[in-house]
N, C-alpha and C. Protein backbone atom coordinates (compact mmCIF):
# COMPACT_ATOMS: atom_id res chain seq x y z
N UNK A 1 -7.71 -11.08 -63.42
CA UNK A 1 -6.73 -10.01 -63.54
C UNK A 1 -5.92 -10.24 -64.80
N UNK A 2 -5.65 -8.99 -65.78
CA UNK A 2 -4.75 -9.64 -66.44
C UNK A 2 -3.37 -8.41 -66.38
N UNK A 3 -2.93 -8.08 -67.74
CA UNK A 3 -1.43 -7.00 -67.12
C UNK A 3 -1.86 -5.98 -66.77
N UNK A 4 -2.53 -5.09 -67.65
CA UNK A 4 -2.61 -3.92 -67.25
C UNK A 4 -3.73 -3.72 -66.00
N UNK A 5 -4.21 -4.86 -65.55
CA UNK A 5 -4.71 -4.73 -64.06
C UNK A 5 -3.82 -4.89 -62.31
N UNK A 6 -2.04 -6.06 -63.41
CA UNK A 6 -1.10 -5.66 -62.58
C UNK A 6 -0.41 -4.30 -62.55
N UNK A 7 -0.38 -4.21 -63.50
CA UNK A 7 0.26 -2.83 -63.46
C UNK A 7 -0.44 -1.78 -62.93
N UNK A 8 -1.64 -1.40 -62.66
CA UNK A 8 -2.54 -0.74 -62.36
C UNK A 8 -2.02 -0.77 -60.51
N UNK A 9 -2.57 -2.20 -60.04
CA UNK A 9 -2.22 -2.43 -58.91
C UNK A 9 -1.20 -2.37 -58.51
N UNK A 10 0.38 -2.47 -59.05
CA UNK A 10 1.64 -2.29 -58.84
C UNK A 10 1.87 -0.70 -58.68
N UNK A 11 0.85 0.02 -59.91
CA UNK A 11 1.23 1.52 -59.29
C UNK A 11 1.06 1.89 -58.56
N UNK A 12 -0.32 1.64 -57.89
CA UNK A 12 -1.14 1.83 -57.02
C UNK A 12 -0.64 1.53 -55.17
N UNK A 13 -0.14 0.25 -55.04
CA UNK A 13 0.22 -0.11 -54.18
C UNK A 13 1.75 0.42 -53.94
N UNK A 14 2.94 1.09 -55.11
CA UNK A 14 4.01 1.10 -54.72
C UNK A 14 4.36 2.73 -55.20
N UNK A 15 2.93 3.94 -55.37
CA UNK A 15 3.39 5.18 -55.37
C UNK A 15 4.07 5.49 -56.55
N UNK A 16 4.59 4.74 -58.09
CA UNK A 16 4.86 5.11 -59.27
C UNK A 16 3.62 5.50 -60.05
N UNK A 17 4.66 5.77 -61.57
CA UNK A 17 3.73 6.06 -62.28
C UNK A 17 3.35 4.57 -62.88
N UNK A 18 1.80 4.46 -63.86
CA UNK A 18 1.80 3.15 -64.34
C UNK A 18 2.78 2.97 -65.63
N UNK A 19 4.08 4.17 -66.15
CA UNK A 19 4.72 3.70 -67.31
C UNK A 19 5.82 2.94 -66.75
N UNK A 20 5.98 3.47 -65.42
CA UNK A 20 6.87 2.73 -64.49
C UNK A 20 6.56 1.13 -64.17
N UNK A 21 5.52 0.94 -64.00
CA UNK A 21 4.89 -0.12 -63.40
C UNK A 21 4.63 -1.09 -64.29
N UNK A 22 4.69 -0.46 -65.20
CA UNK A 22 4.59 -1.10 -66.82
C UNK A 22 5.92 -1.79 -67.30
N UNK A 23 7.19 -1.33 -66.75
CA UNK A 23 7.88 -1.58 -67.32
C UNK A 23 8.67 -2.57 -65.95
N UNK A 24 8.31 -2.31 -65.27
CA UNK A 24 8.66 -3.19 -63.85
C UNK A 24 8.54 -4.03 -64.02
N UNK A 25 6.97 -5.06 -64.21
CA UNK A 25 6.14 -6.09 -64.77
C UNK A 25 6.73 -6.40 -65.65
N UNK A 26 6.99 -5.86 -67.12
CA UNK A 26 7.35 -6.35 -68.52
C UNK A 26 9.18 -7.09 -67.77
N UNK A 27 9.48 -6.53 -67.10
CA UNK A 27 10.99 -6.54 -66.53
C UNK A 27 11.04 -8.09 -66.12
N UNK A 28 10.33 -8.10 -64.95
CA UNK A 28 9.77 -9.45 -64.28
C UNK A 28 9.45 -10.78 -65.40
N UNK A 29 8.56 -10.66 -65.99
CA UNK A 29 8.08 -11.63 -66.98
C UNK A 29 9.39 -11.87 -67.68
N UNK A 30 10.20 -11.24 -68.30
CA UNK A 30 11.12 -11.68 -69.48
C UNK A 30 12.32 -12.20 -68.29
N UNK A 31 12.38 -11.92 -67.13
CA UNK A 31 13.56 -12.61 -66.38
C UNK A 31 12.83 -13.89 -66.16
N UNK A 32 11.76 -14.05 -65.72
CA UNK A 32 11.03 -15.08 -65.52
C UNK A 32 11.06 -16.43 -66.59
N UNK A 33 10.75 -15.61 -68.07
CA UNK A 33 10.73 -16.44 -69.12
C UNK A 33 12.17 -16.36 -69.92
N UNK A 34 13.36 -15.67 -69.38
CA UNK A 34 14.33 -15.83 -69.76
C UNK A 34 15.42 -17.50 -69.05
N UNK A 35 14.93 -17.16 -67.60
CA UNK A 35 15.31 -18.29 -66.71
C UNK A 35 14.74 -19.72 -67.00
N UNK A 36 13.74 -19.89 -67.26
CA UNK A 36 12.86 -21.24 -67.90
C UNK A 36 12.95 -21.44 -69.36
N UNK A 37 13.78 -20.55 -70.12
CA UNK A 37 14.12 -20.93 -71.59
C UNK A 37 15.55 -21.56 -71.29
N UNK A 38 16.57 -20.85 -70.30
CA UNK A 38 17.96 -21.63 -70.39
C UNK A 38 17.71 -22.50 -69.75
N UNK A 39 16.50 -23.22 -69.14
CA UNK A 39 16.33 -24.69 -68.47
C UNK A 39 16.11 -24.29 -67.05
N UNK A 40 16.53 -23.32 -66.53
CA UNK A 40 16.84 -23.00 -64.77
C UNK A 40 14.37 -23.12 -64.50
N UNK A 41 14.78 -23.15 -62.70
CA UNK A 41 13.90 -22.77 -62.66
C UNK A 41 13.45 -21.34 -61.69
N UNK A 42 12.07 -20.59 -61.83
CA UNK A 42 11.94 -19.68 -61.06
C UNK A 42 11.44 -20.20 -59.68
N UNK A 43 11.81 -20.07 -58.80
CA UNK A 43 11.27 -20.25 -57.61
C UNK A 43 11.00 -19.07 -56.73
N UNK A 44 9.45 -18.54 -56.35
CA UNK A 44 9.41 -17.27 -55.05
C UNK A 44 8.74 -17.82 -53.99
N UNK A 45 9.76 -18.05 -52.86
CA UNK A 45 9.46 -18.43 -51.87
C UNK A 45 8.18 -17.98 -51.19
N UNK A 46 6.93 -18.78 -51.26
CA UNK A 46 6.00 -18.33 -50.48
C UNK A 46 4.60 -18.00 -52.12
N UNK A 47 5.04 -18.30 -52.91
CA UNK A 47 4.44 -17.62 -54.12
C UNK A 47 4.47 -19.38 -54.88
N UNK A 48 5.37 -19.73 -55.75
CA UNK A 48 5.01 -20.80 -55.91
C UNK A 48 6.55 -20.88 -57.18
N UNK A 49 6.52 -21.99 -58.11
CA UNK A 49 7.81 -22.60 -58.70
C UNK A 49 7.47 -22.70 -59.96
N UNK A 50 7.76 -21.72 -61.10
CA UNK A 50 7.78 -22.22 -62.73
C UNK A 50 8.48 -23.01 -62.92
N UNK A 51 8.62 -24.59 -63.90
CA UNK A 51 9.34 -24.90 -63.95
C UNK A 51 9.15 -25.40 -65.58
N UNK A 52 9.91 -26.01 -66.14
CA UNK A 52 9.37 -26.48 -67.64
C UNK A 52 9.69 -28.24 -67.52
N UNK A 53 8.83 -28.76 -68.28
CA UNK A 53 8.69 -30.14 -68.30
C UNK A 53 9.03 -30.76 -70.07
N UNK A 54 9.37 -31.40 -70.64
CA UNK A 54 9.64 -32.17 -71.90
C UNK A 54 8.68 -33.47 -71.99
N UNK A 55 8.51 -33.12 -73.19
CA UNK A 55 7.08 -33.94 -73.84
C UNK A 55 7.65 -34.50 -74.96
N UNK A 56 7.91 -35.84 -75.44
CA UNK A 56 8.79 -36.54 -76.10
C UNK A 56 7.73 -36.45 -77.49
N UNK A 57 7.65 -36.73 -78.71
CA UNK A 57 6.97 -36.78 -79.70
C UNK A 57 6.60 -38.34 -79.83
N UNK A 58 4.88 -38.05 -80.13
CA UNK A 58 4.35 -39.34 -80.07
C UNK A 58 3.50 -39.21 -81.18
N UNK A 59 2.64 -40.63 -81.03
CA UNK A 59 1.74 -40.77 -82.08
C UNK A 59 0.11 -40.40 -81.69
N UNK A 60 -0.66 -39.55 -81.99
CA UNK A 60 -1.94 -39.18 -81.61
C UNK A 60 -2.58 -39.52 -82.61
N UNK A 61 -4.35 -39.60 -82.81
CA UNK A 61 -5.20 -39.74 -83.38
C UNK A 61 -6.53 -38.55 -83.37
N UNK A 62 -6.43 -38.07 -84.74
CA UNK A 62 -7.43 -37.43 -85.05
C UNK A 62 -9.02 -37.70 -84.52
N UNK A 63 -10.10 -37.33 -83.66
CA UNK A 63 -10.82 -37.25 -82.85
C UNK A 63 -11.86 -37.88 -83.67
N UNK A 64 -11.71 -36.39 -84.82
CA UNK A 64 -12.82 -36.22 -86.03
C UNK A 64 -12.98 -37.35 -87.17
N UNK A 65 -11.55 -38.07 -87.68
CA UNK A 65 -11.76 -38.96 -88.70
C UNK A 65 -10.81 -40.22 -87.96
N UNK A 66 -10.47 -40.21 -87.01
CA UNK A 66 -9.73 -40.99 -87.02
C UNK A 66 -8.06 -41.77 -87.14
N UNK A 67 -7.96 -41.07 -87.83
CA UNK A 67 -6.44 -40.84 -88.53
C UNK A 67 -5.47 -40.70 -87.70
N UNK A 68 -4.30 -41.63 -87.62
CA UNK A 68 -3.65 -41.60 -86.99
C UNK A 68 -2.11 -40.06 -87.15
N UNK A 69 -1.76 -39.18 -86.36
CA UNK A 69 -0.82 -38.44 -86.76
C UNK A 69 -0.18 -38.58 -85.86
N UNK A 70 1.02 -37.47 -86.38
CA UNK A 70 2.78 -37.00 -85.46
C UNK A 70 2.11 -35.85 -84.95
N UNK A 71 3.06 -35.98 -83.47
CA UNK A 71 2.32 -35.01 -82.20
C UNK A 71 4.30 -34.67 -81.98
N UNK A 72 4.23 -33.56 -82.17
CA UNK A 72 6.06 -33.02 -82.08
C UNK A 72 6.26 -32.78 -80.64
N UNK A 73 7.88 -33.07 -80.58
CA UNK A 73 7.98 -32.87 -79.12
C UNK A 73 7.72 -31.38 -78.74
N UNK A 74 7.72 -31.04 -77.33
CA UNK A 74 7.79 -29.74 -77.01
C UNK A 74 8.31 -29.64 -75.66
N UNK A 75 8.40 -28.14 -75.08
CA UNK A 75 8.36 -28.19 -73.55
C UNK A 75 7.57 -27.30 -73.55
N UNK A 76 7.25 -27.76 -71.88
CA UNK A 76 6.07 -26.94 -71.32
C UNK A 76 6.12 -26.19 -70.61
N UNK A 77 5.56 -25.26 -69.72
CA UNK A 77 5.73 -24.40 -69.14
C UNK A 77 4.67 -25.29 -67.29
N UNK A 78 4.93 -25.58 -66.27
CA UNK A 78 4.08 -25.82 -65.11
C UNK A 78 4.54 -24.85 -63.94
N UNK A 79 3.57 -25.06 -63.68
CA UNK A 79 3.52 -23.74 -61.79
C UNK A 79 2.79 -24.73 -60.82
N UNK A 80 3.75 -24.46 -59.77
CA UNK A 80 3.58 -24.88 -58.66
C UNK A 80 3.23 -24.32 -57.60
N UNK A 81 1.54 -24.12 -56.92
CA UNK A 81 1.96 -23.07 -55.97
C UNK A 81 2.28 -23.10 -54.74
N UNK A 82 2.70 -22.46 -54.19
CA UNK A 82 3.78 -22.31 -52.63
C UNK A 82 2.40 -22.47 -51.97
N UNK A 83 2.80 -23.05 -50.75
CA UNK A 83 1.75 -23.16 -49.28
C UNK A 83 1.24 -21.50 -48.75
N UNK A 84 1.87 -20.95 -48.70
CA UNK A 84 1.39 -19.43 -48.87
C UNK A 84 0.31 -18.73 -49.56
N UNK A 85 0.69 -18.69 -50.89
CA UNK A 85 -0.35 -18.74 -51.97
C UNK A 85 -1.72 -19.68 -51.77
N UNK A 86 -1.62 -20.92 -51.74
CA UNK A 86 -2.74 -21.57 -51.49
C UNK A 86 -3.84 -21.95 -50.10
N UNK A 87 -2.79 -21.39 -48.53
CA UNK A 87 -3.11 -20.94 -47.83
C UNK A 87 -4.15 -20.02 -47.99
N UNK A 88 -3.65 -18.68 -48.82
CA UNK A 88 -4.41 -17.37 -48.70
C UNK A 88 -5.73 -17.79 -49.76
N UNK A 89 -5.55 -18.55 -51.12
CA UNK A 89 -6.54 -19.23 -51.47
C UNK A 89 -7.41 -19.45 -50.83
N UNK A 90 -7.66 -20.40 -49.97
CA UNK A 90 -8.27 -21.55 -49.66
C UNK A 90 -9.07 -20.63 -47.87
């Protein structure tokens, strides 16, 4: 699935139009990725937990020649999924 197959299904299942559904989704994602940029995390009960993790800057090595380089810090983005979700999985 990717967006416009949520959005498709969001119209579908909740009687809008898809510019509606479009913008519902786009709504969702930026609260989502607004909350995990100020550090917080998302949690939907039954669905599962974004949270972001910190990756300190280290030293890596080139695969191809060898060479040792700088690997910059970053954060990450991880999901956790709820017993619900992986229930209906599984």
């Amino acid at each position: 699935m990717n967006k416009g197959d949520l959005i498709s299904a969001v119209a579908d299942k909740s009687g809008i139009t898809k510019a509606q559904a479009g913008d519902a989704v786009s709504a969702v994602f930026e609260a989502i990725q607004g909350s995990l940029k100020s550090g917080d995390k998302a949690a939907f009960v039954g669905f599962g937990t974004f949270s972001t993790s910190k990756r300190e800057a280290r030293e890596g090595r080139n695969p191809l020649t060898g060479k040792t380089i700088n690997i910059a810090a970053k954060t990450s983005v991880k999901f956790k999924a709820g017993q619900s979700l992986t229930d209906a999985v599984n």
